[in-house]
Protein backbone atom coordinates (compact mmCIF):
# COMPACT_ATOMS: atom_id res chain seq x y z
CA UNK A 1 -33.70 16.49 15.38
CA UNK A 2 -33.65 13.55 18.12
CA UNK A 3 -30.38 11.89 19.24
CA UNK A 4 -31.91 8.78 17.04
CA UNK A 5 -31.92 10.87 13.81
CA UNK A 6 -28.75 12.41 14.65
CA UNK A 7 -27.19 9.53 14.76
CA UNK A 8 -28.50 7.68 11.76
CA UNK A 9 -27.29 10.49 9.43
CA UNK A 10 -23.58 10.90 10.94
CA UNK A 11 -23.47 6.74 10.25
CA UNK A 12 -25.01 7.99 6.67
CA UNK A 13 -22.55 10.45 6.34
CA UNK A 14 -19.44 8.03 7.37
CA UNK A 15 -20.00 5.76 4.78
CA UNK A 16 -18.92 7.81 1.68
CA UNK A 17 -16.24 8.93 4.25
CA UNK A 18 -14.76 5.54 4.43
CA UNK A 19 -15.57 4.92 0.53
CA UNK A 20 -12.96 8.56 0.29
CA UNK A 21 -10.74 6.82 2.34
CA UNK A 22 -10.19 3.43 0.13
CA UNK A 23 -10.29 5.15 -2.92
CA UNK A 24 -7.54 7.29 -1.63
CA UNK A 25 -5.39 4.05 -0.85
CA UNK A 26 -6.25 2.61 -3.75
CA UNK A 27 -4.61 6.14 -5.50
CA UNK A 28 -1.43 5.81 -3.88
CA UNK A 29 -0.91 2.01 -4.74
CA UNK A 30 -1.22 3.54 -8.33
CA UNK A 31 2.36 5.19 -7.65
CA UNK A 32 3.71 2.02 -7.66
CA UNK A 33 5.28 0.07 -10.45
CA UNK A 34 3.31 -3.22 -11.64
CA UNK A 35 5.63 -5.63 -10.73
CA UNK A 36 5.85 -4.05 -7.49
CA UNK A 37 1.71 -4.47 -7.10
CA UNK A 38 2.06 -8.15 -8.24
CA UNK A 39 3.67 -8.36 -4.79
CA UNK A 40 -0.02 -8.37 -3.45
CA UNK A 41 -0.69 -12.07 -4.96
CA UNK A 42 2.67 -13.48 -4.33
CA UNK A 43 2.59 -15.97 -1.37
CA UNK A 44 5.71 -17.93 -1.84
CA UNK A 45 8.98 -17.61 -3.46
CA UNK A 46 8.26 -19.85 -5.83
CA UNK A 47 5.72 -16.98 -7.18
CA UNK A 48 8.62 -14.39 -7.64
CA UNK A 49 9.44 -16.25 -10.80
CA UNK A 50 5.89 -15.67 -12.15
CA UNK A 51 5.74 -11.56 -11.77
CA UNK A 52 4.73 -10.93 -15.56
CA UNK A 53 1.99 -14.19 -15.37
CA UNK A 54 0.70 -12.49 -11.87
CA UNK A 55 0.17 -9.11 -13.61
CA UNK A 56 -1.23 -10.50 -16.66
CA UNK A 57 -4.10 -12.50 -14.34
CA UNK A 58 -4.76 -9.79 -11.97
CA UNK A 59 -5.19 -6.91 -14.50
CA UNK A 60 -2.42 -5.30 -13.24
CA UNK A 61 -1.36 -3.47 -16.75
CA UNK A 62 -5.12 -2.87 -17.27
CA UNK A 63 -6.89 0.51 -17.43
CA UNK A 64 -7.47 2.68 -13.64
CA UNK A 65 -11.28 1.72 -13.66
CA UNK A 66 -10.31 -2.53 -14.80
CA UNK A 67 -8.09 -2.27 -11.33
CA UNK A 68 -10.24 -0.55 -9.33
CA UNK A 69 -12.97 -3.04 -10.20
CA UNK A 70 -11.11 -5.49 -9.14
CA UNK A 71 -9.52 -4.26 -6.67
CA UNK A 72 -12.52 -3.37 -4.71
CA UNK A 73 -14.21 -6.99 -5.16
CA UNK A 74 -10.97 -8.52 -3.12
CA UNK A 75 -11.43 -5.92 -0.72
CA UNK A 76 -14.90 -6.62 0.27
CA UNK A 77 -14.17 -10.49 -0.02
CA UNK A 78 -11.87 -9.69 2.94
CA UNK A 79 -8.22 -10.11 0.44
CA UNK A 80 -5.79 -7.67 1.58
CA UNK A 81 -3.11 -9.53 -0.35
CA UNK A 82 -0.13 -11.03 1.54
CA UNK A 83 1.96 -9.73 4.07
CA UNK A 84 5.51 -11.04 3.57
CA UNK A 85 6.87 -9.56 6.52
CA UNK A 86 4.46 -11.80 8.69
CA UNK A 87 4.22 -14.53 6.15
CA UNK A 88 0.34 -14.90 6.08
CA UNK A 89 -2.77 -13.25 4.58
CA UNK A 90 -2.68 -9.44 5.92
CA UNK A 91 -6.60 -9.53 7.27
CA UNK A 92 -5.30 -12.36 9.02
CA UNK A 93 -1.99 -11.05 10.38
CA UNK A 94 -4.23 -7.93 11.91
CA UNK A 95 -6.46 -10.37 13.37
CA UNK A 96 -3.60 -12.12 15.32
CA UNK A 97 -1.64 -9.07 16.16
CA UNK A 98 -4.23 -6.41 16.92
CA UNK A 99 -5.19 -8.00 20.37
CA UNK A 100 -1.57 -7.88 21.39
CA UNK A 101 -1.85 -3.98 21.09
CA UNK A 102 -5.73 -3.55 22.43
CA UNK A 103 -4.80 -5.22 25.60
CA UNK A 104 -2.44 -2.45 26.53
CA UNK A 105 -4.82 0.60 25.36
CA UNK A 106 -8.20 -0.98 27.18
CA UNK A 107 -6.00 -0.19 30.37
CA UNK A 108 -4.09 2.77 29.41
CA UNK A 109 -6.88 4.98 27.94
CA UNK A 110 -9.43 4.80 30.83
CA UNK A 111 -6.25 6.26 32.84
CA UNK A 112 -5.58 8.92 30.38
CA UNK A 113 -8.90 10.24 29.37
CA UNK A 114 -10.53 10.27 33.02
CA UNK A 115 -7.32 11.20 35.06
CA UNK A 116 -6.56 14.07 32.68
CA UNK A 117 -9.90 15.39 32.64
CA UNK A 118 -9.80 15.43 36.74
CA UNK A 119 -6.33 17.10 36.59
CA UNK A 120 -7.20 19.26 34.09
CA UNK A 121 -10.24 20.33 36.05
CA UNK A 122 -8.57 20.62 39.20
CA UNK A 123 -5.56 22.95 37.35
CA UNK A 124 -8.12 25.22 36.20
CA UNK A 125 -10.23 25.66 39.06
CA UNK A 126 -7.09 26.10 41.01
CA UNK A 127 -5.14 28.45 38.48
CA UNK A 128 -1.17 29.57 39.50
CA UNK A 129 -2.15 27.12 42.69
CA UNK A 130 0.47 24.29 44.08
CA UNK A 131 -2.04 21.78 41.95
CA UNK A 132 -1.92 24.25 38.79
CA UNK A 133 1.77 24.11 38.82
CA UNK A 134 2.49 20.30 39.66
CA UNK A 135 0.40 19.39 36.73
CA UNK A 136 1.58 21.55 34.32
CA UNK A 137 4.73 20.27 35.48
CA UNK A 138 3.44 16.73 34.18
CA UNK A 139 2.20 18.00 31.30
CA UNK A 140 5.70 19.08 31.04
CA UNK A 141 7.28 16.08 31.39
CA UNK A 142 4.88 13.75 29.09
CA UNK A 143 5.36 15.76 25.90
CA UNK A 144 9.11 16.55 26.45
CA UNK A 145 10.47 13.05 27.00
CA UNK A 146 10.95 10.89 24.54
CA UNK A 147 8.98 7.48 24.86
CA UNK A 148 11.66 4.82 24.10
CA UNK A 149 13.54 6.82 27.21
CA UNK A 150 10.62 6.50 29.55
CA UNK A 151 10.00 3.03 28.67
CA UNK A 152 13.94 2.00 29.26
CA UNK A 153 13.29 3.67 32.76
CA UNK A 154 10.41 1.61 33.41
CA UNK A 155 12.35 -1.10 32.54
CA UNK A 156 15.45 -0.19 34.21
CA UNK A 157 13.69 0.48 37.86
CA UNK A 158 10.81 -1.95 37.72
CA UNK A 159 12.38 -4.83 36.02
CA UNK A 160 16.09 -5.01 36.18
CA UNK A 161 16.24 -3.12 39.70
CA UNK A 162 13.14 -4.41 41.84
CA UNK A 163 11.76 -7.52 39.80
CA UNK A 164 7.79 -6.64 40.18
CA UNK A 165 6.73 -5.93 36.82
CA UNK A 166 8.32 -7.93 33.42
CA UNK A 167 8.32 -6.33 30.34
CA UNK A 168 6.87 -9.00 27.15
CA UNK A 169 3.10 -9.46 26.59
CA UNK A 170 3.47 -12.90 29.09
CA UNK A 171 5.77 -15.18 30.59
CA UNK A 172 6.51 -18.16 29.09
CA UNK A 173 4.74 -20.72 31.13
CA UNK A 174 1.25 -18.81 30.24
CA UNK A 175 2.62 -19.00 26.18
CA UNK A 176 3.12 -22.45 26.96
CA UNK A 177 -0.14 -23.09 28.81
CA UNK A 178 -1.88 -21.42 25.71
CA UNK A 179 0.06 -23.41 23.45
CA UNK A 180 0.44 -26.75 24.25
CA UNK A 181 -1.71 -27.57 26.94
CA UNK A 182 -4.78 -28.28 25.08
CA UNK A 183 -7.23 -26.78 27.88
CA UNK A 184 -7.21 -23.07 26.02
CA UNK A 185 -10.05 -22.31 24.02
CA UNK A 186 -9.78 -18.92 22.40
CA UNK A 187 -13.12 -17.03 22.41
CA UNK A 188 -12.42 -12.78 21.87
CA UNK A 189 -8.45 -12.90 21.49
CA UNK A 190 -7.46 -10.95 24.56
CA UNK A 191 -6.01 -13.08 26.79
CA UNK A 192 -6.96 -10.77 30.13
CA UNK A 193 -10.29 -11.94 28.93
CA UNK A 194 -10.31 -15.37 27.85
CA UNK A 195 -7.99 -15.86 30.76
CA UNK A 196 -11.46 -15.64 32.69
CA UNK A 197 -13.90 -17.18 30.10
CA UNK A 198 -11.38 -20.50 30.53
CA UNK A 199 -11.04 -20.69 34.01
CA UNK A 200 -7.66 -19.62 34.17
CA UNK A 201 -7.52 -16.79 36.55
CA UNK A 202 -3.39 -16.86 36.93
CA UNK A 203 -3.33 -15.78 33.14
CA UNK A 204 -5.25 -13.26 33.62
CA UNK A 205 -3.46 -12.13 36.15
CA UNK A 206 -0.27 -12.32 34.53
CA UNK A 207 -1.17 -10.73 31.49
CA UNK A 208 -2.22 -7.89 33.87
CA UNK A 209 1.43 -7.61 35.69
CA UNK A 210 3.31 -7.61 32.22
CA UNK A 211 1.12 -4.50 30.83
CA UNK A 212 1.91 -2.39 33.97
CA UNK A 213 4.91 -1.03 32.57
CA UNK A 214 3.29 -0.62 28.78
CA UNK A 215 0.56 1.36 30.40
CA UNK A 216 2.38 3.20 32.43
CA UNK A 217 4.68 4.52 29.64
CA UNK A 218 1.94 5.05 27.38
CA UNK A 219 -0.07 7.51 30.18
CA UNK A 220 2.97 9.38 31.34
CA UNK A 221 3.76 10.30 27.16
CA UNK A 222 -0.22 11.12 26.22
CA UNK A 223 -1.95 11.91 29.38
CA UNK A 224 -0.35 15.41 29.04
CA UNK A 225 -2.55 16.43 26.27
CA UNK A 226 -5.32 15.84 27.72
CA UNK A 227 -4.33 17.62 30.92
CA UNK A 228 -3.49 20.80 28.74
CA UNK A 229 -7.14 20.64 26.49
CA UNK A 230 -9.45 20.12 29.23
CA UNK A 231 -7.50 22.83 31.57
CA UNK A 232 -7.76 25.24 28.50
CA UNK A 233 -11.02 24.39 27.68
CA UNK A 234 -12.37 24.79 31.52
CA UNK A 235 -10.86 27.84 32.30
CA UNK A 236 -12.40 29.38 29.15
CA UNK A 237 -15.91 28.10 30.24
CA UNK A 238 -15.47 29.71 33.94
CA UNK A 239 -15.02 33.33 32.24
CA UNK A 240 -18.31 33.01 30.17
CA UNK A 241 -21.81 34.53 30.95
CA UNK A 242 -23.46 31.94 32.20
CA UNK A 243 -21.22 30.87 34.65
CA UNK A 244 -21.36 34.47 36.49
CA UNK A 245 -24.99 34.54 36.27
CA UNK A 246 -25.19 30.96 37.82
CA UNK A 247 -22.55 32.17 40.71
CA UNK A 248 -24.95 35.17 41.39
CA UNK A 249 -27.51 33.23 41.75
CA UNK A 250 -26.05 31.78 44.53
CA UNK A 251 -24.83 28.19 43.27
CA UNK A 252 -22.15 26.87 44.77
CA UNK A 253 -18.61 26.29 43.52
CA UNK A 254 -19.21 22.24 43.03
CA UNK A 255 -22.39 22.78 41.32
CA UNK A 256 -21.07 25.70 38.77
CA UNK A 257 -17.91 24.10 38.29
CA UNK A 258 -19.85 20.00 37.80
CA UNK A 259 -23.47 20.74 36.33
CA UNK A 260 -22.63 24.01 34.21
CA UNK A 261 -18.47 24.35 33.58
CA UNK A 262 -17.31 21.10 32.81
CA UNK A 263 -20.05 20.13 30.74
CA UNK A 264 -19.19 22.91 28.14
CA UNK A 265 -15.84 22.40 28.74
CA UNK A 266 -15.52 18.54 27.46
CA UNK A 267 -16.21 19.41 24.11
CA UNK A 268 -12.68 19.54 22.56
CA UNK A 269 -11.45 17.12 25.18
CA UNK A 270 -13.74 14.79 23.57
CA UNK A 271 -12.38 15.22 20.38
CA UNK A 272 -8.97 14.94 21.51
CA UNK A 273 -9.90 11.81 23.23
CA UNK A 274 -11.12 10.28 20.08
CA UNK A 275 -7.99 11.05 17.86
CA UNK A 276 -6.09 10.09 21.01
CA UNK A 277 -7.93 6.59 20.99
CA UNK A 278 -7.71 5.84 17.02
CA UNK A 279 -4.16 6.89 17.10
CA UNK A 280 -3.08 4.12 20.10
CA UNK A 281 -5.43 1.32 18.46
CA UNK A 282 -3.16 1.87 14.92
CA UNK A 283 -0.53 0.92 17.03
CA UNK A 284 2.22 2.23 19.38
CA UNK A 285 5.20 1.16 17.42
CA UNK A 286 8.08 2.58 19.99
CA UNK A 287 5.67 1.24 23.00
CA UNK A 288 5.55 -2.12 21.19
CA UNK A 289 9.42 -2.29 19.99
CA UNK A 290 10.92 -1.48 23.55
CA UNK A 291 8.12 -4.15 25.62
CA UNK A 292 8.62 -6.39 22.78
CA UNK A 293 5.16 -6.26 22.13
CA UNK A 294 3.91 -8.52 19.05
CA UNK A 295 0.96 -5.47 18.25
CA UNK A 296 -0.36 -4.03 14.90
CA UNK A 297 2.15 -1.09 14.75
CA UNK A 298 5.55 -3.31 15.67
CA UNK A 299 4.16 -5.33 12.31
CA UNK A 300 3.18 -2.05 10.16
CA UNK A 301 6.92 -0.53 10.82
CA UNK A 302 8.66 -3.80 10.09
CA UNK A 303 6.31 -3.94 6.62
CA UNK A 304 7.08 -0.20 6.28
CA UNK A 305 10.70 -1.04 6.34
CA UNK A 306 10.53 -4.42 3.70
CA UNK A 307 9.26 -7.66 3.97
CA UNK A 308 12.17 -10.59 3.15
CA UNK A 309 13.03 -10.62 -0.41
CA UNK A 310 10.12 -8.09 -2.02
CA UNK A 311 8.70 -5.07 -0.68
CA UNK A 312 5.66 -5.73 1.60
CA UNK A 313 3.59 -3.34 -0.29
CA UNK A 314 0.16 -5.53 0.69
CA UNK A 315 1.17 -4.81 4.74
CA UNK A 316 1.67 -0.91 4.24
CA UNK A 317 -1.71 -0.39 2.39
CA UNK A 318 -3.63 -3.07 4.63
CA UNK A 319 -2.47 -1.08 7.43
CA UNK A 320 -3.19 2.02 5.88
CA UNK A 321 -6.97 0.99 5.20
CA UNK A 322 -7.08 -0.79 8.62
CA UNK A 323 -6.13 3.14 10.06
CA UNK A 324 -8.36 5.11 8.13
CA UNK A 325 -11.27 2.45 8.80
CA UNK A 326 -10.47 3.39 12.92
CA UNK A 327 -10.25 7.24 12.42
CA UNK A 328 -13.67 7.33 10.22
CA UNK A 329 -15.10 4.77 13.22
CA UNK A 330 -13.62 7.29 15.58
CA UNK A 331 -14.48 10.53 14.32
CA UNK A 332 -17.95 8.70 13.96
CA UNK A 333 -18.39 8.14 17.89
CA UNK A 334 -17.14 11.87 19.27
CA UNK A 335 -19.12 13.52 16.54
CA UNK A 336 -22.37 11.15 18.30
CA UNK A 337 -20.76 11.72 21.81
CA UNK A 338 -20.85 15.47 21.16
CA UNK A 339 -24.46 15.42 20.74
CA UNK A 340 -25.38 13.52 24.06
CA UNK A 341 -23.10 16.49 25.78
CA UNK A 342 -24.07 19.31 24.09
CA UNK A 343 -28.16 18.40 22.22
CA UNK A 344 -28.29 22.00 20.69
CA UNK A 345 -25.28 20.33 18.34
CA UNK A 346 -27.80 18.18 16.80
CA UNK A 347 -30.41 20.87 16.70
CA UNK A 348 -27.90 22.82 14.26
């Protein structure tokens, strides 16, 4: 099977993946009450009067199959219902707050994924060396502190103490620049980016300062993983077969350990690397609280814990969809990734 195939039937295979995944949501909002479901179609206060008229219209006391019907016809018309905790439409909410949280992974997982698969490499080729032990050490570190401490550090040293690196998304004369100038014209939503596509290198440039600290946190808590995978992973590939037999054959170190090892060896990190990925796009809620970073997550655990005077209900299961859609997406792109690696994958 070619790579072309290959790919055309994981997409295939994704789909009723993703259908799975929205008739599972779909399941759980069952669990809830109708007059707590009727909080999908109220928009104003005004509406909390109504409950029994909302129910009524939207089918809400209906049989499974009548809500699921209808249910799925707002969905692919792009109505999540209403998110009271950000009082506006929920596609619309993750629209406005998801670049806040992309800008800080596009930097941080680069760092993460490439970094840890050099350290990892370098622990394993150098195993119980001085570079074996100091990243281990890391490893260490990242998965035993917890992230709201490492991010008060951050703050602590590179804020309060030296003054080089403010915490916030951007300082307040780029918000007003954006907002009230009149010469900002937003084209993707990531202000790093349409910093440049306006003209306006200085926003770019301090958007870039105030995610130092984000990014840094976020590497130093995840990069560990990665570290501990790939090292795994490699040191298992140096003991096989083929890797003797290319040794004898008189190949040296950097060409075992680059055109034979570490090919073989990426296989889980990829995987890894995907979940890893997924997981900081659905939001780094701690990351985003202590920065006091407007992002996806900081707006899915304020929905998770009520929205004003009736439950957000429409924020949890937007965000839920919004999640699985990413993971599927994800698990979609390592599974095609593992086949331009490793092509006997796709000859299975």
């Amino acid at each position: 099977m070619g790579l072309r195939e290959y790919i055309i039937r994981r997409v295939l295979l994704a789909i009723p993946t993703l259908l799975g995944v929205i008739l599972l949501i779909f399941a759980v909002s069952q669990l809830f009450t109708p007059e707590q479901r009727a909080s999908l179609y109220i928009t104003n206060e005004k509406q909390l009067q109504q409950v029994e008229n909302i129910i009524r219209i939207y089918h809400l006391n209906e049989s499974v199959l009548v809500q699921l019907s209808d249910w799925m016809t707002k969905l692919f018309q792009g109505n999540l219902g209403f998110s009271h905790t950000s009082r506006m439409p929920v596609l619309e909410t993750l629209f406005k707050k998801l670049p806040a949280t992309i800008e800080v992974v596009i930097w941080c997982i680069p760092i993460i994924i490439l970094l840890g698969i050099y350290l990892g490499i370098q622990s394993a080729v150098h195993k119980d060396g001085p570079i074996d032990h100091m990243t281990r050490t890391l490893a260490i570190i990242g998965t035993s502190l917890p992230s709201f401490w490492i991010g008060i550090m951050l703050i602590a040293i590179f804020f309060s103490a030296l003054g080089w690196f403010p915490p916030e998304r951007m300082s307040s004369s780029t918000r007003n620049f954006i907002d009230f100038s009149g010469q900002w014209r937003w084209y993707t939503g990531l202000i790093s980016i349409d910093g440049l596509l306006n003209g306006q290198l200085w926003v770019t440039l301090d958007l870039l300062r105030h995610v130092v600290l984000p990014t840094i946190s976020l590497t130093t808590i995840n990069i560990a993983l990665i570290i501990r995978v790939m090292r795994s992973s490699m040191l298992e590939a140096l003991g096989k077969g083929y890797i003797v037999a290319a040794r004898a054959k008189g190949l040296s170190n950097q060409e075992v350990i680059n055109k034979h090892a570490r090919r073989n060896a990426l296989i889980p990190v990829v995987t890894v690397s995907g979940l890893l990925t997924a997981g900081l796009l659905t939001g780094v809620t701690i990351t985003e609280t202590v920065f006091n970073i407007d992002g996806v997550g900081r707006w899915a655990a304020l929905a998770a814990g009520g929205g004003g005077s009736v439950p957000d209900i429409p924020g949890v299961l937007g965000f839920a969809l919004f999640a699985g859609i990413v993971y599927v997406v994800a698990n979609l792109i390592v599974d095609i990734l593992y086949a331009y690696i490793d092509p006997r994958i796709r000859l299975g």
